[in-house]
Protein backbone atom coordinates (compact mmCIF):
# COMPACT_ATOMS: atom_id res chain seq x y z
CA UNK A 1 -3.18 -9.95 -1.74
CA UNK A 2 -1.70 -13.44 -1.01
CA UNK A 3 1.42 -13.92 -2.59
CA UNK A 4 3.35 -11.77 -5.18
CA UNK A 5 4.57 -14.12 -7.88
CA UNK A 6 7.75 -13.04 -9.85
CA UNK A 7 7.21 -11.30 -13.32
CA UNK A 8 6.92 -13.27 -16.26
CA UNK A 9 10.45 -12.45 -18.44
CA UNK A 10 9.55 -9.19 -20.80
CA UNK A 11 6.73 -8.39 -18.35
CA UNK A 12 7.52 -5.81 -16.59
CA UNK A 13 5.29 -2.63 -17.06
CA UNK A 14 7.33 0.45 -17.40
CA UNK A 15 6.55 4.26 -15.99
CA UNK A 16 6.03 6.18 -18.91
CA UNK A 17 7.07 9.11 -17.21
CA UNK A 18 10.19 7.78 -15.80
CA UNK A 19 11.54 5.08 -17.69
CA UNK A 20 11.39 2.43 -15.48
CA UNK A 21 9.38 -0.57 -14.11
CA UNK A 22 7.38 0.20 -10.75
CA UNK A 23 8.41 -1.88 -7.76
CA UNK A 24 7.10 -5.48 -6.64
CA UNK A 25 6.12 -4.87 -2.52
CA UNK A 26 7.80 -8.39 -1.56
CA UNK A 27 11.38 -7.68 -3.77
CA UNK A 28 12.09 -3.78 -4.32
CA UNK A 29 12.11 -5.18 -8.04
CA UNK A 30 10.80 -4.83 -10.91
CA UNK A 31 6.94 -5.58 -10.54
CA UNK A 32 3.36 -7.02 -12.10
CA UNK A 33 0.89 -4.50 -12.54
CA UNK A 34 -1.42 -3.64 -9.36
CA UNK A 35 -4.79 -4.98 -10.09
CA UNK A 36 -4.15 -8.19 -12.54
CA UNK A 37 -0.79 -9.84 -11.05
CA UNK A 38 0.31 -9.00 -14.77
CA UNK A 39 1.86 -5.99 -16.75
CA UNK A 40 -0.90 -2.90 -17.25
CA UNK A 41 -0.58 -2.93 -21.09
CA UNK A 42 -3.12 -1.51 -23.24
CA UNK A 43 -4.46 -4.20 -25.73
CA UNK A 44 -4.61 -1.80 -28.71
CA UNK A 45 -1.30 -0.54 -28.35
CA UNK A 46 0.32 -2.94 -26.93
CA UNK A 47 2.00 -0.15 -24.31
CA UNK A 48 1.98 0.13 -20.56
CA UNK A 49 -1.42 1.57 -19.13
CA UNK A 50 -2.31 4.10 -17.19
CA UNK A 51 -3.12 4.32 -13.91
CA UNK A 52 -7.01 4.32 -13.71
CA UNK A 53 -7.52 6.84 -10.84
CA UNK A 54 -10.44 7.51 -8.62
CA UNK A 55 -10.69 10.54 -7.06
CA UNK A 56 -12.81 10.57 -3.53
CA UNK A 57 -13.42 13.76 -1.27
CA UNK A 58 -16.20 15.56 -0.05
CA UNK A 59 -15.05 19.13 -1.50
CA UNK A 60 -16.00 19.77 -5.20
CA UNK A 61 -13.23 22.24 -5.56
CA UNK A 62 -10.57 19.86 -4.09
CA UNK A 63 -11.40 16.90 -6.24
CA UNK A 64 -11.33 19.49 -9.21
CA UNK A 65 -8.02 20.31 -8.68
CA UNK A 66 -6.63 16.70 -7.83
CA UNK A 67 -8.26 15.22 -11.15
CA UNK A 68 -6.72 18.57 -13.23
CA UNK A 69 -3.43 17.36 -11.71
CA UNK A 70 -4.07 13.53 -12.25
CA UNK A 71 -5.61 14.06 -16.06
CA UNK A 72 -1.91 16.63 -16.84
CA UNK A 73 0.29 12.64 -16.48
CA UNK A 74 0.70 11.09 -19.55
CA UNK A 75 -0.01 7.53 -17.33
CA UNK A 76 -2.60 7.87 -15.81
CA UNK A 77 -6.72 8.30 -16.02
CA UNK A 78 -9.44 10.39 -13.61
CA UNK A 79 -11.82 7.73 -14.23
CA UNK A 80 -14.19 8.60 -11.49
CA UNK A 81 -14.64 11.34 -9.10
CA UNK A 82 -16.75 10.21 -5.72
CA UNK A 83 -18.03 12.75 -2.85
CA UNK A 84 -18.51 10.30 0.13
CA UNK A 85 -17.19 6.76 1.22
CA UNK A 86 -19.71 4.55 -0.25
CA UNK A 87 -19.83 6.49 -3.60
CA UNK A 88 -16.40 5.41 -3.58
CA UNK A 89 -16.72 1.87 -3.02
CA UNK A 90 -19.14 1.78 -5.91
CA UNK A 91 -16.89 3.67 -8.53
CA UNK A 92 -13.85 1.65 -7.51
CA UNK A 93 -15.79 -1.48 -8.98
CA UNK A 94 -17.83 0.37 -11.86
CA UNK A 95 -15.24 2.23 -12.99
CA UNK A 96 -12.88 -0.15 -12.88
CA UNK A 97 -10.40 1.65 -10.83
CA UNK A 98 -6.84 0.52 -10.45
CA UNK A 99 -5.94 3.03 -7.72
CA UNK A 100 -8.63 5.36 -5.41
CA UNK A 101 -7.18 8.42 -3.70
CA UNK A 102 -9.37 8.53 -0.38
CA UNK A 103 -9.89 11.63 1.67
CA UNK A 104 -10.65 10.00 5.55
CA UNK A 105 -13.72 12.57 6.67
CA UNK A 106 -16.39 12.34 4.11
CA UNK A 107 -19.87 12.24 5.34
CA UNK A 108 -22.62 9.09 4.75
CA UNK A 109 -19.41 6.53 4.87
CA UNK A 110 -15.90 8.09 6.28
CA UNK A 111 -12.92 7.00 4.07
CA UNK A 112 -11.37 4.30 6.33
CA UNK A 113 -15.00 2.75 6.25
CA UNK A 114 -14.86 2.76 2.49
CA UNK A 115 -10.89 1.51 2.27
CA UNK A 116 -12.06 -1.72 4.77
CA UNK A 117 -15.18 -2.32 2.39
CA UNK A 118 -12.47 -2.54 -0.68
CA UNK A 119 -10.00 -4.04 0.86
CA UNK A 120 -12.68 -7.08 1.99
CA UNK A 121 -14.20 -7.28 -1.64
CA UNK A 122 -13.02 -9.99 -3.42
CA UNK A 123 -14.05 -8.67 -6.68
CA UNK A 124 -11.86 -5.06 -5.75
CA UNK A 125 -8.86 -7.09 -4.85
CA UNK A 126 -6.81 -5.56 -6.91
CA UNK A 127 -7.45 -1.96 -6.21
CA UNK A 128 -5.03 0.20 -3.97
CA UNK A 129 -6.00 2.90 -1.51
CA UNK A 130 -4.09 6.08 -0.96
CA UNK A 131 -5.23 8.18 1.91
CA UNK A 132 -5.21 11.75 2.08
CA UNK A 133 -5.00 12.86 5.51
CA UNK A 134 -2.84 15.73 7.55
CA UNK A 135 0.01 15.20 10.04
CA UNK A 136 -2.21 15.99 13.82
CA UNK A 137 -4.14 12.42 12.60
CA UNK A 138 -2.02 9.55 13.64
CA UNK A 139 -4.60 7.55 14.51
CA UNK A 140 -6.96 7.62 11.68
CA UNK A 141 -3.56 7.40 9.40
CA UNK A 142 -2.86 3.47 11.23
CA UNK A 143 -7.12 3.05 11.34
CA UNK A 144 -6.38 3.36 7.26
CA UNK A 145 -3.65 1.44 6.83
CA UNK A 146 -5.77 -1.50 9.40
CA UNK A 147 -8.11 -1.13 7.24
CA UNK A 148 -6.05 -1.81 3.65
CA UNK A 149 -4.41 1.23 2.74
CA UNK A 150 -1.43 0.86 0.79
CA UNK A 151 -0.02 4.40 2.03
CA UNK A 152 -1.13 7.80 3.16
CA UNK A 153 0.01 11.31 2.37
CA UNK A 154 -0.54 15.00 3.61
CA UNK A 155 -2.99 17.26 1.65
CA UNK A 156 -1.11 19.70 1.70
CA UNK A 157 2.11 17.71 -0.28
CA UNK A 158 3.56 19.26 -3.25
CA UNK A 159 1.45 18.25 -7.16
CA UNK A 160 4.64 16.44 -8.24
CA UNK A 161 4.59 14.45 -4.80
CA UNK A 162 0.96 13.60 -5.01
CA UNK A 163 1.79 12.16 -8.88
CA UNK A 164 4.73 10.11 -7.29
CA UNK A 165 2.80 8.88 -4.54
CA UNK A 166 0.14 7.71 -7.02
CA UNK A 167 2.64 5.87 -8.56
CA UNK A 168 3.90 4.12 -5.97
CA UNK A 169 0.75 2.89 -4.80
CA UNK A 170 -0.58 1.46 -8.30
CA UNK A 171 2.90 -0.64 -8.56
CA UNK A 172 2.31 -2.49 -5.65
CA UNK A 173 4.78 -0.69 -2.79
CA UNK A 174 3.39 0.73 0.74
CA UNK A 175 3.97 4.18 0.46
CA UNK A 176 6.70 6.20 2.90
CA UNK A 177 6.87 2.49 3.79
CA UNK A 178 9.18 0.47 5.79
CA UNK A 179 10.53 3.31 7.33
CA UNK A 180 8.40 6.82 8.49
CA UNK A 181 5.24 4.52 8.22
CA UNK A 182 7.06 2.17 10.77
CA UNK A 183 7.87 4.99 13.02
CA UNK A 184 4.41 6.79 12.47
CA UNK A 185 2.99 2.92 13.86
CA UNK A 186 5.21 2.85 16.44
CA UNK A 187 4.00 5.80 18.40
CA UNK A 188 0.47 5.42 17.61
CA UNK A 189 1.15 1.57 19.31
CA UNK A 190 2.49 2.94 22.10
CA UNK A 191 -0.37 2.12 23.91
CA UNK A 192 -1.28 0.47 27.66
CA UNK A 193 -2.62 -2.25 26.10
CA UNK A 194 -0.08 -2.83 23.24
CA UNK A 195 1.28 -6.45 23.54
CA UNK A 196 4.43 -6.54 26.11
CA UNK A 197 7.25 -7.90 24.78
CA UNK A 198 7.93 -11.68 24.91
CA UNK A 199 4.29 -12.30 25.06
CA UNK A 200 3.02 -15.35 23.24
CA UNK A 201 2.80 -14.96 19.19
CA UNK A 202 -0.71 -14.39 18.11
CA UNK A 203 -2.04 -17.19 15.95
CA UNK A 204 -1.35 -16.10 12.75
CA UNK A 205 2.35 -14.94 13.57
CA UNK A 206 2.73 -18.79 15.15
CA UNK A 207 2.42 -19.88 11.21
CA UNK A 208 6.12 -17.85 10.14
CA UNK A 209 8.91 -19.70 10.73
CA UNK A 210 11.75 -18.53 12.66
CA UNK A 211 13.18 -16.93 9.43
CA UNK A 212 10.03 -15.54 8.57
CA UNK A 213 10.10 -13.77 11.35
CA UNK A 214 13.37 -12.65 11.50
CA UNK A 215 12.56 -11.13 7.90
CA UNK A 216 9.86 -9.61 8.99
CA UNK A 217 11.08 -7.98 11.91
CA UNK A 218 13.66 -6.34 9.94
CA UNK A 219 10.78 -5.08 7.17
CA UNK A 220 9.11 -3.66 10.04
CA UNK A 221 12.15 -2.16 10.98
CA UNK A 222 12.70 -0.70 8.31
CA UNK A 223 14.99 -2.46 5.92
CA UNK A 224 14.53 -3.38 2.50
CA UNK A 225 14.88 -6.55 0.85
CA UNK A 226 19.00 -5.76 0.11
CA UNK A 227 19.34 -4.84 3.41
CA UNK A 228 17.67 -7.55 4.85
CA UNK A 229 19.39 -10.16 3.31
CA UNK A 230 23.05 -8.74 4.08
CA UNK A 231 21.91 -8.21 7.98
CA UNK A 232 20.65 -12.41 7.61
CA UNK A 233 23.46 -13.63 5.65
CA UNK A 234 20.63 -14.20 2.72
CA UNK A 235 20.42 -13.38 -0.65
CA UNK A 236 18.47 -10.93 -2.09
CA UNK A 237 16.25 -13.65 -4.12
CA UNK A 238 15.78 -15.61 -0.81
CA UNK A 239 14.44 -12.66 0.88
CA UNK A 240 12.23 -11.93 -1.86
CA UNK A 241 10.65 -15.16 -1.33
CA UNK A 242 10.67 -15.14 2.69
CA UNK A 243 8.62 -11.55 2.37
CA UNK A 244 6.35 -13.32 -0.42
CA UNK A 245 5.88 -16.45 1.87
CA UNK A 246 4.56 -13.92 5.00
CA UNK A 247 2.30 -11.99 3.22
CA UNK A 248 0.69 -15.26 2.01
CA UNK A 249 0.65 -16.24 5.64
CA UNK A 250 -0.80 -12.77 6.76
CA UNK A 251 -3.18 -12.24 4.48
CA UNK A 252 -0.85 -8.80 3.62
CA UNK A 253 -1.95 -6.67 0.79
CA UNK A 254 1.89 -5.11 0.90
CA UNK A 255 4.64 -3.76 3.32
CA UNK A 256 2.62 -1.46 4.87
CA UNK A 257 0.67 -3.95 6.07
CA UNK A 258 3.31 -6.21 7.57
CA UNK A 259 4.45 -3.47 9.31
CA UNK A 260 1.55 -3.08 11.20
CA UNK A 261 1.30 -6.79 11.97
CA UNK A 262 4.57 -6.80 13.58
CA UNK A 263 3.88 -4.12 15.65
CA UNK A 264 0.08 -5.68 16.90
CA UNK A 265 1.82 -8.63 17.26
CA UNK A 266 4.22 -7.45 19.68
CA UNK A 267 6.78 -9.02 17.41
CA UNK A 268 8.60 -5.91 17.13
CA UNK A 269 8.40 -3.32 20.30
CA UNK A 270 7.74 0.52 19.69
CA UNK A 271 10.88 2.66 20.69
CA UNK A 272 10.25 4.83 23.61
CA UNK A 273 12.07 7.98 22.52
């Protein structure tokens, strides 16, 4: 993802099981659909879409029950069900998946494989990843989001949880991002050869202005766009276009990913408690 342009007026796609319009990644607003830069609507009926899903794991029985629990949501679609990585890079283009729900240890091509082989297609550049993983993984989880994951969750998470999370995803936001996913990055950094601080800015951080870098900092810290602007003296539109304006820069598919730039870069420094 380069840039993420503000909705067209009377654009915004709404949740049809909540009522509202998901979230743009660069503004906490109200946001384009995931795949097109426009609205999901459905041609014939002129309402929002649903989600296409694609399920990927190597157990029959636990794709069964995720695409049972996917196909019960009024907005969304099981539109493919895949039992190893590259089975999943092929059904996320034939099936025209918005969204694939990717299990990390699947034999013939592991998931983070197949998330870096969607995230690199141009022609899948508008598919999101959602990893499935468990909590004693921390380093697969940040291998993932390197890789292009827009989030990860525990397989063990509650049905509702695993419908939200879906949702999420598909509108464009980093799931359990800034904050736990910051945290989560921040420990796995802590590493001997993690970039000391005040060491020189990598090349592509050298292209953000100081501001863009301030911004960023603080969405790596956490803070969303309201928040960021207060702490900056900004408003919330100005923000909007700073965070924009870096993931252009970046190359970011969404917030998760900035987060883990500012940590690589050294930009922001892992807490030591």
């Amino acid at each position: 993802m380069t840039t993420a342009p503000d909705p067209a007026p009377g654009t915004s796609p709404v949740d049809p099981a909540s009522g509202t319009a998901p979230v743009d990644p660069a503004s906490g607003t109200a946001a384009t659909g995931p795949a097109s830069g426009t609205a999901l609507v459905d041609p014939a009926s002129g309402t929002a879409a649903p989600i296409r899903v694609l399920l990927a794991d190597d157990q029959r029985l636990v794709r069964s029950a995720f695409a049972m629990l996917v196909s019960s949501a009024r907005d969304m679609d099981v539109v493919g069900q895949a039992g190893t990585g590259r089975e999943a890079v092929e059904l996320a283009r034939t099936a025209r998946a918005d969204l694939v729900v990717m299990d990390i240890r699947m034999p013939d091509l592991d998931g983070i494989e197949a998330t870096r082989r969607i995230a690199a297609d141009e022609d899948l550049a508008g598919v999101r990843v959602l990893v499935l993983t468990t909590y004693d993984t921390d380093e697969h989880i940040v291998e993932a989001l390197r890789a292009g994951a827009s989030g990860f969750l525990v397989k063990d998470t509650r049905p509702a949880e695993l419908l939200d999370a879906i949702r999420t995803v598909a509108a464009g936001e980093s799931l359990l991002s800034p904050g736990p996913t910051a945290r989560l990055i921040a420990r796995v950094l802590r590493l001997p050869d993690a970039p000391p601080p005040g060491a020189p800015a990598p090349a592509a951080l050298a292209a953000l202005s100081e501001r863009e870098r301030q911004v960023l900092a603080l969405v790596a810290r956490g803070l969303n766009n309201a928040e960021a602007a207060q702490t900056l003296n900004l408003s919330p539109l100005t923000t909007k276009t700073h965070v924009s304006r870096i993931m252009g820069k970046l190359g970011a598919r969404d917030r998760a990913q900035l987060v883990i730039a500012a940590y690589e870069s050294g930009l922001v420094t892992p807490s030591r408690s």
